[in-house]
C-alpha atoms as a PDB file:
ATOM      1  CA  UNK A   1      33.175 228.364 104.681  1.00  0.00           C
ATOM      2  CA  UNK A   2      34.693 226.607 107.559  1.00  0.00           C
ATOM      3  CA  UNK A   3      31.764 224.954 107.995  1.00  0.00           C
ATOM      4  CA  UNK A   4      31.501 223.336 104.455  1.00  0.00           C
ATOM      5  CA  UNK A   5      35.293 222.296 104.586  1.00  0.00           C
ATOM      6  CA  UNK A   6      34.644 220.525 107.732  1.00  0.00           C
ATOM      7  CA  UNK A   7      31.390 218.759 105.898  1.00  0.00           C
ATOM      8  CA  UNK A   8      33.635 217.548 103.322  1.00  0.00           C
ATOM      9  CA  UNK A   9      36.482 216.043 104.819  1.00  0.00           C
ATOM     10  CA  UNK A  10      34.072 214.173 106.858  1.00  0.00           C
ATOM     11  CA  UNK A  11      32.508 212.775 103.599  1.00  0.00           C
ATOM     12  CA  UNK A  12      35.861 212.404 102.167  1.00  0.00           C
ATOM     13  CA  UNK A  13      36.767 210.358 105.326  1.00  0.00           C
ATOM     14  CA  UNK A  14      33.811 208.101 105.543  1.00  0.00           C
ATOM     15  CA  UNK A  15      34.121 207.548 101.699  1.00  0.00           C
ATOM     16  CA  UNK A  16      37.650 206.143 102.356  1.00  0.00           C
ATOM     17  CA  UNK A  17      36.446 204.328 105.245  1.00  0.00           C
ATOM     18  CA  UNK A  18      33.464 202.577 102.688  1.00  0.00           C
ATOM     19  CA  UNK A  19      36.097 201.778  99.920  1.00  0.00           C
ATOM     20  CA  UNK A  20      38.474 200.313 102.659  1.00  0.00           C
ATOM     21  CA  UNK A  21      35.661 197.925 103.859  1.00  0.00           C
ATOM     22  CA  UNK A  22      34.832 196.639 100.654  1.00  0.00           C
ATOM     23  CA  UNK A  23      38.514 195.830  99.660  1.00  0.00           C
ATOM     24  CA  UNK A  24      38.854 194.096 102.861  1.00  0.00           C
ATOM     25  CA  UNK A  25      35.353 192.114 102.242  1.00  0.00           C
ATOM     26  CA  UNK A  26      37.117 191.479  98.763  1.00  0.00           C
ATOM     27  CA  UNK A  27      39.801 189.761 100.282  1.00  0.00           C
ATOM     28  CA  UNK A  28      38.042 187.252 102.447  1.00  0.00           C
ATOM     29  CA  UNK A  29      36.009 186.145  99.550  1.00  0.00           C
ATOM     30  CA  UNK A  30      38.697 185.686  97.350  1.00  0.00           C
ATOM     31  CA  UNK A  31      41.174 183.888 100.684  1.00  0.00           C
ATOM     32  CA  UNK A  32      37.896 181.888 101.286  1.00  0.00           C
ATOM     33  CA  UNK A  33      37.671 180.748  97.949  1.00  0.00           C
ATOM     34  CA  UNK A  34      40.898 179.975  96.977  1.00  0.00           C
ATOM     35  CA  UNK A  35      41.105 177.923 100.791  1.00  0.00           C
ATOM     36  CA  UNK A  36      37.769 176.114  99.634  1.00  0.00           C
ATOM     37  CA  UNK A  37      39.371 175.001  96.351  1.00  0.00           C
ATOM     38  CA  UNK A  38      42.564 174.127  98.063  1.00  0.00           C
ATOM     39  CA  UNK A  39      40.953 172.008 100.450  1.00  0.00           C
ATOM     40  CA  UNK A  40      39.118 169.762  97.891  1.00  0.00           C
ATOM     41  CA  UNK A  41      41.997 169.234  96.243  1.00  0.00           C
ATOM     42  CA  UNK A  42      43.940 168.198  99.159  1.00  0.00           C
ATOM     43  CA  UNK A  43      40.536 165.940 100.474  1.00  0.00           C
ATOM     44  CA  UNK A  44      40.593 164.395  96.706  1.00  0.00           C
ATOM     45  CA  UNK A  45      44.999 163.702  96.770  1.00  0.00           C
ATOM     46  CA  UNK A  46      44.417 161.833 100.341  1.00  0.00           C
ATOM     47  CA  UNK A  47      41.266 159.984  99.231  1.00  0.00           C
ATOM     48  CA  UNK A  48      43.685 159.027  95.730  1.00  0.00           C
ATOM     49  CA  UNK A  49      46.653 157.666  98.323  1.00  0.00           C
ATOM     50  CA  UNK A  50      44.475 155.812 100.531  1.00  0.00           C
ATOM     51  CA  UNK A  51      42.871 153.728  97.605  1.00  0.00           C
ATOM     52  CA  UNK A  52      46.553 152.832  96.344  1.00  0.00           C
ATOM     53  CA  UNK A  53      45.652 155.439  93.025  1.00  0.00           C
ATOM     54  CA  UNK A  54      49.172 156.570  91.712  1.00  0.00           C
ATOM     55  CA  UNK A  55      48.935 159.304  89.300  1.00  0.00           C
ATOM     56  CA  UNK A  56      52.263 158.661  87.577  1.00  0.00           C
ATOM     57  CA  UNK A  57      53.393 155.086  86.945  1.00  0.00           C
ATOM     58  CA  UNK A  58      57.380 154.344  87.382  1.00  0.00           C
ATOM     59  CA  UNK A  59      59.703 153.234  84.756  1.00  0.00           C
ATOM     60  CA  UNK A  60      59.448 149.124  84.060  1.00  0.00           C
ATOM     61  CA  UNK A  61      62.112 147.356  85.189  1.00  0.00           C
ATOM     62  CA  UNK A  62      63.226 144.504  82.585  1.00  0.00           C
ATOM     63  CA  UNK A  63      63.002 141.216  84.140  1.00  0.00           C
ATOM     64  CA  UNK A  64      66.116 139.078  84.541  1.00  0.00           C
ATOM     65  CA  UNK A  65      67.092 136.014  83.513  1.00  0.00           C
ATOM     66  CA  UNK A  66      66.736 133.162  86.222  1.00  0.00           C
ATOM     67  CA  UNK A  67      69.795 131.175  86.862  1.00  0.00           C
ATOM     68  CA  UNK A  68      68.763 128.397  85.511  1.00  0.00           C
ATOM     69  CA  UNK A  69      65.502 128.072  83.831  1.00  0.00           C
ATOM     70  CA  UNK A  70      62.150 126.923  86.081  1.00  0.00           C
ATOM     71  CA  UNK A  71      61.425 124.114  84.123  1.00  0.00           C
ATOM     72  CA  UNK A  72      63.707 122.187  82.172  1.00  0.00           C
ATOM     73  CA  UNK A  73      63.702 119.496  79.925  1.00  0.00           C
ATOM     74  CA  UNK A  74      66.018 116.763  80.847  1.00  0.00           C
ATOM     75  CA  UNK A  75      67.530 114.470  77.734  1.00  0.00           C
ATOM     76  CA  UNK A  76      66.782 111.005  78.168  1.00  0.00           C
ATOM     77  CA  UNK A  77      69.479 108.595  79.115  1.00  0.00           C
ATOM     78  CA  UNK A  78      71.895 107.215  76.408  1.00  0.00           C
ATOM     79  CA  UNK A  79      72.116 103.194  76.734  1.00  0.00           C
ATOM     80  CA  UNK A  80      75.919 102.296  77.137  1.00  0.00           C
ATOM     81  CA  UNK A  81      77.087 100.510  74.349  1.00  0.00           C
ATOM     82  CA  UNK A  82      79.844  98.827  76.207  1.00  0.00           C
ATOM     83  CA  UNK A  83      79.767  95.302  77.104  1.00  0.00           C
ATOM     84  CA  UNK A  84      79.004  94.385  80.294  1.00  0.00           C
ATOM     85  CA  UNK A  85      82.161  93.218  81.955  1.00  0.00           C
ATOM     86  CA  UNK A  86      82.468  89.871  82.322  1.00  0.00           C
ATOM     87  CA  UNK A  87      84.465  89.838  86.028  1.00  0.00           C
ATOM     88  CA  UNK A  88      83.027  92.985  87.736  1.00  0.00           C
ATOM     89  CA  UNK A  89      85.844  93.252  89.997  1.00  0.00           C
ATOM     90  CA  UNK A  90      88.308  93.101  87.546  1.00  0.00           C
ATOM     91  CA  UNK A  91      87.240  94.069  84.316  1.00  0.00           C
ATOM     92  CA  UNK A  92      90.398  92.895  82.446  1.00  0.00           C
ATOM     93  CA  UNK A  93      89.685  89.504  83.820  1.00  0.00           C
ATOM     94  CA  UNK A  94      88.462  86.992  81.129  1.00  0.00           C
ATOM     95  CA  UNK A  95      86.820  84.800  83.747  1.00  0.00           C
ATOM     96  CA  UNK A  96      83.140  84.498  84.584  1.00  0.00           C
ATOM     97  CA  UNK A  97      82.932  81.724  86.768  1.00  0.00           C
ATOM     98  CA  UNK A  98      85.622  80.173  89.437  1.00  0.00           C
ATOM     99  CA  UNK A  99      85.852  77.120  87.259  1.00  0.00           C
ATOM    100  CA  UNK A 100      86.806  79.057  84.363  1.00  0.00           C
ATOM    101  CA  UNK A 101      89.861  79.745  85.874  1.00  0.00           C
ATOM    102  CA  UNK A 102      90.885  75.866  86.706  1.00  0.00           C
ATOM    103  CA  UNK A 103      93.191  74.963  84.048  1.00  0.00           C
ATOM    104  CA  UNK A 104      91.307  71.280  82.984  1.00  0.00           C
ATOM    105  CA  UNK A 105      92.879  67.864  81.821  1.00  0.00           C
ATOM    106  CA  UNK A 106      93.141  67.860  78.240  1.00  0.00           C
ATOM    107  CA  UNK A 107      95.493  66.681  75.404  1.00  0.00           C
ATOM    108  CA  UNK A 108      99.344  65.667  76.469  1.00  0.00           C
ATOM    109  CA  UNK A 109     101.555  67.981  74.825  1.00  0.00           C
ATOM    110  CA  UNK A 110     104.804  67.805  74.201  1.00  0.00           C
ATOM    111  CA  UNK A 111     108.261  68.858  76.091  1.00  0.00           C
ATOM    112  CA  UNK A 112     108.487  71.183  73.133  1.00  0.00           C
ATOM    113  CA  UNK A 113     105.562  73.227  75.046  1.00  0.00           C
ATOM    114  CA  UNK A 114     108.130  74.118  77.679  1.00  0.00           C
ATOM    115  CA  UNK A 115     110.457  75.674  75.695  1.00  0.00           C
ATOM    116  CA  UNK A 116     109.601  78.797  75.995  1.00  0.00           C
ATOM    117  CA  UNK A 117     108.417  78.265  79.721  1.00  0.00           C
ATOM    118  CA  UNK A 118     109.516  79.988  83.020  1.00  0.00           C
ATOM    119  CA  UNK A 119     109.458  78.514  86.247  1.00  0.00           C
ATOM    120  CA  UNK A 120     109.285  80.693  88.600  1.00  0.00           C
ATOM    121  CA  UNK A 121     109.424  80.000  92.773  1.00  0.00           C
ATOM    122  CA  UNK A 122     111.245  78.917  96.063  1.00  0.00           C
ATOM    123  CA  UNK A 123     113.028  75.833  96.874  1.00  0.00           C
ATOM    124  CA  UNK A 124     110.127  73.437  95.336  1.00  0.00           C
ATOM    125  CA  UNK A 125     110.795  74.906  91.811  1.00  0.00           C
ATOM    126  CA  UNK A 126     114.880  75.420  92.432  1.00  0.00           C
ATOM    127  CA  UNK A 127     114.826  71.237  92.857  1.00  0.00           C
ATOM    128  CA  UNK A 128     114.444  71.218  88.735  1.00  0.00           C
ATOM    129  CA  UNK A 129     117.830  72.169  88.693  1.00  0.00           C
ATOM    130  CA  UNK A 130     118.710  69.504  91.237  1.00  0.00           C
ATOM    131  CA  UNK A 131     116.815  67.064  89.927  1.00  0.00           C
ATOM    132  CA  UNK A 132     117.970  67.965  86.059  1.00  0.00           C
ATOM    133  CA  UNK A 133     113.749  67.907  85.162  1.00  0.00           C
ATOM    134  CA  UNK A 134     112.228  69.949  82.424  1.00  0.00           C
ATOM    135  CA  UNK A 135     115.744  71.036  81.626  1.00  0.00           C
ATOM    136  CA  UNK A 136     114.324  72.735  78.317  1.00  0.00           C
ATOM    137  CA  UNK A 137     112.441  75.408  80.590  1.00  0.00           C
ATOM    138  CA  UNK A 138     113.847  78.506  82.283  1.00  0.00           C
ATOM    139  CA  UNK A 139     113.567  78.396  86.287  1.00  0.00           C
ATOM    140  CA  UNK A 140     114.476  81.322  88.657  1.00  0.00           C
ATOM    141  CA  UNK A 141     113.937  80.351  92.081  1.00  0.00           C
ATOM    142  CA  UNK A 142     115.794  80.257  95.130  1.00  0.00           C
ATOM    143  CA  UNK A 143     115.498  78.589  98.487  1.00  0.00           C
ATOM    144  CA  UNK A 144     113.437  80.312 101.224  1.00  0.00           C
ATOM    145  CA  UNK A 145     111.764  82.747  99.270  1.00  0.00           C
ATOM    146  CA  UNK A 146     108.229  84.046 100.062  1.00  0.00           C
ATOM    147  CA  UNK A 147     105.516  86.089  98.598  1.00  0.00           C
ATOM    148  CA  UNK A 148     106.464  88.907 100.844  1.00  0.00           C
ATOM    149  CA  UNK A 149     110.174  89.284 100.122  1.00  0.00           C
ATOM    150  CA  UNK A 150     110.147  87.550  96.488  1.00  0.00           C
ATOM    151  CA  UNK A 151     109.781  91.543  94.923  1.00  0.00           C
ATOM    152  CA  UNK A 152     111.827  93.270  96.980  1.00  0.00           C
ATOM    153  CA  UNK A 153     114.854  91.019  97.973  1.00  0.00           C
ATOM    154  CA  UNK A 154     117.748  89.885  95.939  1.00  0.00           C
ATOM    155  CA  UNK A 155     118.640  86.533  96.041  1.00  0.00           C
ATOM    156  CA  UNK A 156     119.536  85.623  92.531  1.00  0.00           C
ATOM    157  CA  UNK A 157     123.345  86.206  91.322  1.00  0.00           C
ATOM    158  CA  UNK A 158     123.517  87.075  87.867  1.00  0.00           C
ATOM    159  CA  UNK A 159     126.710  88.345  85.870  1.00  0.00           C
ATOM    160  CA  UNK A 160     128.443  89.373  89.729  1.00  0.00           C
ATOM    161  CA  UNK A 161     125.466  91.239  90.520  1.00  0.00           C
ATOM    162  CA  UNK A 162     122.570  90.523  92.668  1.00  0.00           C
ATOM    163  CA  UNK A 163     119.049  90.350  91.129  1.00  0.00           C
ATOM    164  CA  UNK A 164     115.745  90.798  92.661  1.00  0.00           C
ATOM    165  CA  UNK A 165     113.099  87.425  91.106  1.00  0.00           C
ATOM    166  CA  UNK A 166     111.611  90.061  89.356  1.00  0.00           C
ATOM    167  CA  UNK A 167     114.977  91.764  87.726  1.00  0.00           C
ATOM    168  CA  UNK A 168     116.136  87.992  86.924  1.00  0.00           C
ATOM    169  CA  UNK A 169     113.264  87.704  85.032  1.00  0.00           C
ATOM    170  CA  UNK A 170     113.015  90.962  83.368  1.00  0.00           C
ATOM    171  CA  UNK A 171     116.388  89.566  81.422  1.00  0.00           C
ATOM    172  CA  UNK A 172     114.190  86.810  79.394  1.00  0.00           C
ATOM    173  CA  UNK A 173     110.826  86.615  77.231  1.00  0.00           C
ATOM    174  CA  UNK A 174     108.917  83.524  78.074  1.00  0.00           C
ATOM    175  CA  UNK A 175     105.953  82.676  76.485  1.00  0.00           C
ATOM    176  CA  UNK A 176     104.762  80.718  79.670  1.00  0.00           C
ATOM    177  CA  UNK A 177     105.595  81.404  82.999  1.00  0.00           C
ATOM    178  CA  UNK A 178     104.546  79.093  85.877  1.00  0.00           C
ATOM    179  CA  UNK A 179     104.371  80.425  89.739  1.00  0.00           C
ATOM    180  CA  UNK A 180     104.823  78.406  92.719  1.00  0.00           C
ATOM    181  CA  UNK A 181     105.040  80.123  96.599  1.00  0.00           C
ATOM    182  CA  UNK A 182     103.315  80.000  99.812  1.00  0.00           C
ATOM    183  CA  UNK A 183     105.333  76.702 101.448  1.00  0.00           C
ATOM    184  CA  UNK A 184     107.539  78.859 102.854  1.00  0.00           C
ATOM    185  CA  UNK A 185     104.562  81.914 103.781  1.00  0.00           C
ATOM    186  CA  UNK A 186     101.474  79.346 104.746  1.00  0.00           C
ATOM    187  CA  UNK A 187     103.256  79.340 108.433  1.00  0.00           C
ATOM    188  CA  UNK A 188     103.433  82.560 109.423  1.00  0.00           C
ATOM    189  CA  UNK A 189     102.067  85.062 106.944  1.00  0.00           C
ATOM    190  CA  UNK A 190      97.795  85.344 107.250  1.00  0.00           C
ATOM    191  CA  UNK A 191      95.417  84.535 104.832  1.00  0.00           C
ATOM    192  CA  UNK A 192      94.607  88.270 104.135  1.00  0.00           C
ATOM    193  CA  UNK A 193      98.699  88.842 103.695  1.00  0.00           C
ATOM    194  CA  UNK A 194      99.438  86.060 102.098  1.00  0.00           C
ATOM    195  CA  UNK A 195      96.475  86.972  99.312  1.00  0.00           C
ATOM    196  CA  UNK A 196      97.625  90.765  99.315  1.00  0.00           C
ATOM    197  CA  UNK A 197     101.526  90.082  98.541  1.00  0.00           C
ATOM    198  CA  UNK A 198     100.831  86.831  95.887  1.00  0.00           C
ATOM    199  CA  UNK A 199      98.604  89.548  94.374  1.00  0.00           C
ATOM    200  CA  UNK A 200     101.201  92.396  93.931  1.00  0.00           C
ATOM    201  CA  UNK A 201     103.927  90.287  92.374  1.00  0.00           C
ATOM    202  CA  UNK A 202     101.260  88.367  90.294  1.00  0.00           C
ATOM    203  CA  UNK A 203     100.287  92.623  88.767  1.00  0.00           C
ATOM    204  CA  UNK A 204     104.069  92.898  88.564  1.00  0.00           C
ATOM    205  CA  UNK A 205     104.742  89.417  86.586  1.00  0.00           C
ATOM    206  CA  UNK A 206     101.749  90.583  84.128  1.00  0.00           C
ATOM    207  CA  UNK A 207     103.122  94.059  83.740  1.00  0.00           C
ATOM    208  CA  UNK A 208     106.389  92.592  82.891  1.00  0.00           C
ATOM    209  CA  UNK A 209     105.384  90.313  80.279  1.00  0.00           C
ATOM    210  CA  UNK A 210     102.239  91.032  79.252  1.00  0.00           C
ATOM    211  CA  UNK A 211     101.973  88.549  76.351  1.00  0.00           C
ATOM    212  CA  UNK A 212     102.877  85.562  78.040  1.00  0.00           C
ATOM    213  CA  UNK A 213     100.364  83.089  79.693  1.00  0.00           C
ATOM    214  CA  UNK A 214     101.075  82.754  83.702  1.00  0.00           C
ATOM    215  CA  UNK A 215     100.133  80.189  85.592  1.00  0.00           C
ATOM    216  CA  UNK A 216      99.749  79.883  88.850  1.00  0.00           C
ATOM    217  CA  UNK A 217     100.299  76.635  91.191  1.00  0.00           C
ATOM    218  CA  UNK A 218      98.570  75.255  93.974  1.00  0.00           C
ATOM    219  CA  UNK A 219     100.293  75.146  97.437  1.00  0.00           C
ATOM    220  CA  UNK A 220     101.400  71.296  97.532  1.00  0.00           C
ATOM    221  CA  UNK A 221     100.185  69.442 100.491  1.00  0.00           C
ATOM    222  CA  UNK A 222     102.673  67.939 103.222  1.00  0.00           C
ATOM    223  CA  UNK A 223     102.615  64.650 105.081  1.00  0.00           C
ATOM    224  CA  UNK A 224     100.385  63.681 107.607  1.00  0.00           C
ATOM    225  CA  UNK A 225     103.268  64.053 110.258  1.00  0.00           C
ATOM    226  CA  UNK A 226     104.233  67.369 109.214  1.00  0.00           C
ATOM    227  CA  UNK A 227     100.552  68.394 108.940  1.00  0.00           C
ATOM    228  CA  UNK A 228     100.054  67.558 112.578  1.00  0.00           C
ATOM    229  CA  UNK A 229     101.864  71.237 113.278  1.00  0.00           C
ATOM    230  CA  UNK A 230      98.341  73.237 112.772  1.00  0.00           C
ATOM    231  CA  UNK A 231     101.007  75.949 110.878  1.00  0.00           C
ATOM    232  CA  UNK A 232     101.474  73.843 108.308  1.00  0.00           C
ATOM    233  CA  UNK A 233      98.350  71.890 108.025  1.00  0.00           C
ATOM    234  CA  UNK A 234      97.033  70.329 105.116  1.00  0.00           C
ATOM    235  CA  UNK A 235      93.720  71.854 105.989  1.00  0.00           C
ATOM    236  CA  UNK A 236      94.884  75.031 106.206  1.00  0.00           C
ATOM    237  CA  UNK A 237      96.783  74.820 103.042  1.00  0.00           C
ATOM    238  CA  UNK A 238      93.630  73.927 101.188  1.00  0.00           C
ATOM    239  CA  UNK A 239      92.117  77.087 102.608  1.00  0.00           C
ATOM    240  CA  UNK A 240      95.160  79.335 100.944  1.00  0.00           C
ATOM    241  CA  UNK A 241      94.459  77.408  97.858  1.00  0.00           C
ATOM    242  CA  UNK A 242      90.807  78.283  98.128  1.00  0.00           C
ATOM    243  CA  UNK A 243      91.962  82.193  98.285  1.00  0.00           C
ATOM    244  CA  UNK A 244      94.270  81.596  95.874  1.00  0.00           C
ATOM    245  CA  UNK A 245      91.872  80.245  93.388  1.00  0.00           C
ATOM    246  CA  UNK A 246      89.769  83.333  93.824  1.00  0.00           C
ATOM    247  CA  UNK A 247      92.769  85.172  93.899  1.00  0.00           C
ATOM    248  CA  UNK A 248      93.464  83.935  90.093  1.00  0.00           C
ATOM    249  CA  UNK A 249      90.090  84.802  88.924  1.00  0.00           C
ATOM    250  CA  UNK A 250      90.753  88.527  90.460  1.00  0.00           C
ATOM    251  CA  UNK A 251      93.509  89.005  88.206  1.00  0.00           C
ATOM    252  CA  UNK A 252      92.962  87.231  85.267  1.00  0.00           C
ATOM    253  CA  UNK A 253      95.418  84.228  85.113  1.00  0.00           C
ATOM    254  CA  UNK A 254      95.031  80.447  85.280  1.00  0.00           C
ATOM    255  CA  UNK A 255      95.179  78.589  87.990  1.00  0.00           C
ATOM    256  CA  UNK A 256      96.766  74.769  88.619  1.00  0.00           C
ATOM    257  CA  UNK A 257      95.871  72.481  91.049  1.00  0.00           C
ATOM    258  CA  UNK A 258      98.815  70.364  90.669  1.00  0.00           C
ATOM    259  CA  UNK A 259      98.449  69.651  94.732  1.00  0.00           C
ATOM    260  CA  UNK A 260      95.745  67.125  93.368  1.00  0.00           C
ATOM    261  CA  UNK A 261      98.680  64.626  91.672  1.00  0.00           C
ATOM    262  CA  UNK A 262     100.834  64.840  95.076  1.00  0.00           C
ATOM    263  CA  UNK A 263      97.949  64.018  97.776  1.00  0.00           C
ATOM    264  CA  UNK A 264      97.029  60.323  98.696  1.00  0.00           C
ATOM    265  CA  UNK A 265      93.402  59.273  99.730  1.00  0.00           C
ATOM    266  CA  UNK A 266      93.839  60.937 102.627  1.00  0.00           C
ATOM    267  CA  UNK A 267      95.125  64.318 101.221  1.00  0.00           C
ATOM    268  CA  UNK A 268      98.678  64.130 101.831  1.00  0.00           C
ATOM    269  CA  UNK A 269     101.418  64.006 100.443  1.00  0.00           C
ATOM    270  CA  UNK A 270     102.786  60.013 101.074  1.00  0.00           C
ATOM    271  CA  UNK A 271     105.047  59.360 104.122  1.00  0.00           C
ATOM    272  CA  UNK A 272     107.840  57.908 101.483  1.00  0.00           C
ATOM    273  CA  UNK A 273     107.523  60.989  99.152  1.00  0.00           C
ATOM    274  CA  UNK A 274     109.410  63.556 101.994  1.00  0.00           C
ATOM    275  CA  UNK A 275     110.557  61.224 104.792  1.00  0.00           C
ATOM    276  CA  UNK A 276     113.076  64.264 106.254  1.00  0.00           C
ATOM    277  CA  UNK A 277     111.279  67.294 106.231  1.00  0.00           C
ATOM    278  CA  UNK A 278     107.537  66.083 105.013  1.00  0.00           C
ATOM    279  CA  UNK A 279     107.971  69.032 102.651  1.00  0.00           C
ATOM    280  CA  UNK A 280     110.501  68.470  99.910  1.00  0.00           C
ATOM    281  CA  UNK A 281     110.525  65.034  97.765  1.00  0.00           C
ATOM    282  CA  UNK A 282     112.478  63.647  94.937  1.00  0.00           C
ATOM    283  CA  UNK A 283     112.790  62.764  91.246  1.00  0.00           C
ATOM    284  CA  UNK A 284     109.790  60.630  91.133  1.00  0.00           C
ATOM    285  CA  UNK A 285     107.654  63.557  92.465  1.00  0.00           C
ATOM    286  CA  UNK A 286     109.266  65.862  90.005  1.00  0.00           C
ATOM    287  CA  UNK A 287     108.342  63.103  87.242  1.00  0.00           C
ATOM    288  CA  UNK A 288     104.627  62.982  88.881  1.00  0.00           C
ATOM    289  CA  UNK A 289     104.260  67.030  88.473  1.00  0.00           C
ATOM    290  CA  UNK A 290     105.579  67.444  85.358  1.00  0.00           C
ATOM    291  CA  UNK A 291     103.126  64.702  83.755  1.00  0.00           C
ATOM    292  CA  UNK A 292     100.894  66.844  85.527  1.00  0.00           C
ATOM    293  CA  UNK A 293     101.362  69.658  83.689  1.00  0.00           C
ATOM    294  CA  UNK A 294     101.873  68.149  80.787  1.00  0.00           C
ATOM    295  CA  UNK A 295      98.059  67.161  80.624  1.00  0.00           C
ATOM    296  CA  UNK A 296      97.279  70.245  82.375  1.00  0.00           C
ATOM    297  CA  UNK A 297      98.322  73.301  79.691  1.00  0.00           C
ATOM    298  CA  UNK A 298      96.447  75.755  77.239  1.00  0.00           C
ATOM    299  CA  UNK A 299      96.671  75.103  74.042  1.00  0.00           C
ATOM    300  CA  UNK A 300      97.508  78.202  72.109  1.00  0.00           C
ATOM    301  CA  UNK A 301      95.323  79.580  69.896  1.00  0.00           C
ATOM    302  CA  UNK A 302      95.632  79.325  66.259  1.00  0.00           C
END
């Protein structure tokens, strides 16, 4: 009996051992199976990643609007339909040409012409008064005055009160006004200077009365004794005159070369015309200017 208990637990034992093996034999095939799959898997998601293969695509993302578009269209340009101006530096300026602005021999008119008229200037002009010539006109001048003080100091008195040029004048409404400086500037003031201050009261004048017609006079020549100082020099006062020409055309206004009834064949003014000062002259000069202009005027337009 002891015998036969001993026989079975060894068979009992051994059949443990037997079912043990298998389960672990079991095992291994299914861990080497499932570690066969799982490496061709993996071998297939590298070989995907190295060829740039991406299973799931992302999301689009809209494209934006560029700044400004890569090509555009431009429009063509528009032809102005403005005039071209006739003085490109001064647009306002009715003159073309430098001869435009030379006011030309013509008809004679009459005194009558001057009764509207303004003279406006330094000690040259102020002899009307002295002289009692052209006493139908206006004149506001004084003695010693230059382009470069004639806007700012006062030297006309008026009603006990002391007017600039430009303040006396602001009290009437010519229809003509008629400029004459630079005797007393020609000898000290430079060409440049003179041009730049002749220039500012010539924009203030036109502000002032924009409707009348202003005229601008040469620089009258001086003897041939006086000329002899190079300051005063009747080649240097044609050169001002040149500028002042130019000047004219600049801004529009006429210009008279009334120097041109005053010089003798030599360009001066005659010995006998200014024996004291070879500047200033007399009645019969006055007479010779004002025939001058009297041949020497725009005719308004009808």
């Amino acid at each position: 009996m002891a015998a036969q208990r001993v026989r079975r637990h060894r068979r009992r034992k051994s059949g443990n051992a037997i079912l043990f093996l298998v389960l672990l034999v079991v095992i291994a095939l299914i861990s080497f199976v499932g570690a066969s799959v799982w490496q061709k898997s993996s071998d297939k998601k590298k070989e995907e990643f190295s060829h740039g293969v991406v299973s799931s695509q992302p999301e689009a993302i809209p494209e934006q609007e560029p700044d400004e578009p890569s090509s555009q269209t431009e429009e063509p340009e528009q032809e102005s339909s403005l005039p071209e101006p006739s003085n490109p530096e001064n647009p306002d300026s009715p003159f073309t040409d430098l001869e435009d602005v030379v006011v030309p021999k013509g008809d004679w008119v009459k005194s009558e012409y001057f009764d509207d008229a303004m003279f406006v200037g330094d000690s040259i002009t102020y002899g009307m008064k002295v002289y009692n010539t052209m006493t139908n006109a206006t004149v506001v001048a004084h003695t010693g005055i230059n382009p470069q003080t004639i806007l700012n100091k006062a030297v006309i008195q008026e009603d006990g009160e002391m007017l600039t040029i430009l303040q006396a004048m602001n009290k009437h409404d010519p229809g003509k006004i008629y400029i004459m400086l630079g005797a007393n500037g020609v000898a000290f003031l430079a060409e440049e200077d003179m041009m730049k201050f002749y220039g500012e009261f010539i924009d203030a004048v036109a502000a002032q009365h924009p409707d009348a017609v202003i005229y601008v006079q040469s620089i009258l020549p001086v003897t041939a004794e006086k000329s002899e100082d190079e300051r005063y020099s009747n080649d240097r006062i044609d050169q001002y005159n040149i500028s002042l020409m130019n000047l004219c055309k600049e801004k529009g206004v006429y210009y008279l070369n009334v120097a041109e009834a005053f010089k003798d064949e030599q360009g001066n003014l005659p010995s006998e015309a200014s024996p004291k000062d070879g500047m200033h002259f007399g009645s019969t000069y006055y007479m010779k200017w004002f025939d001058y202009l009297k041949c020497h005027a725009v005719q308004p337009q009808e």
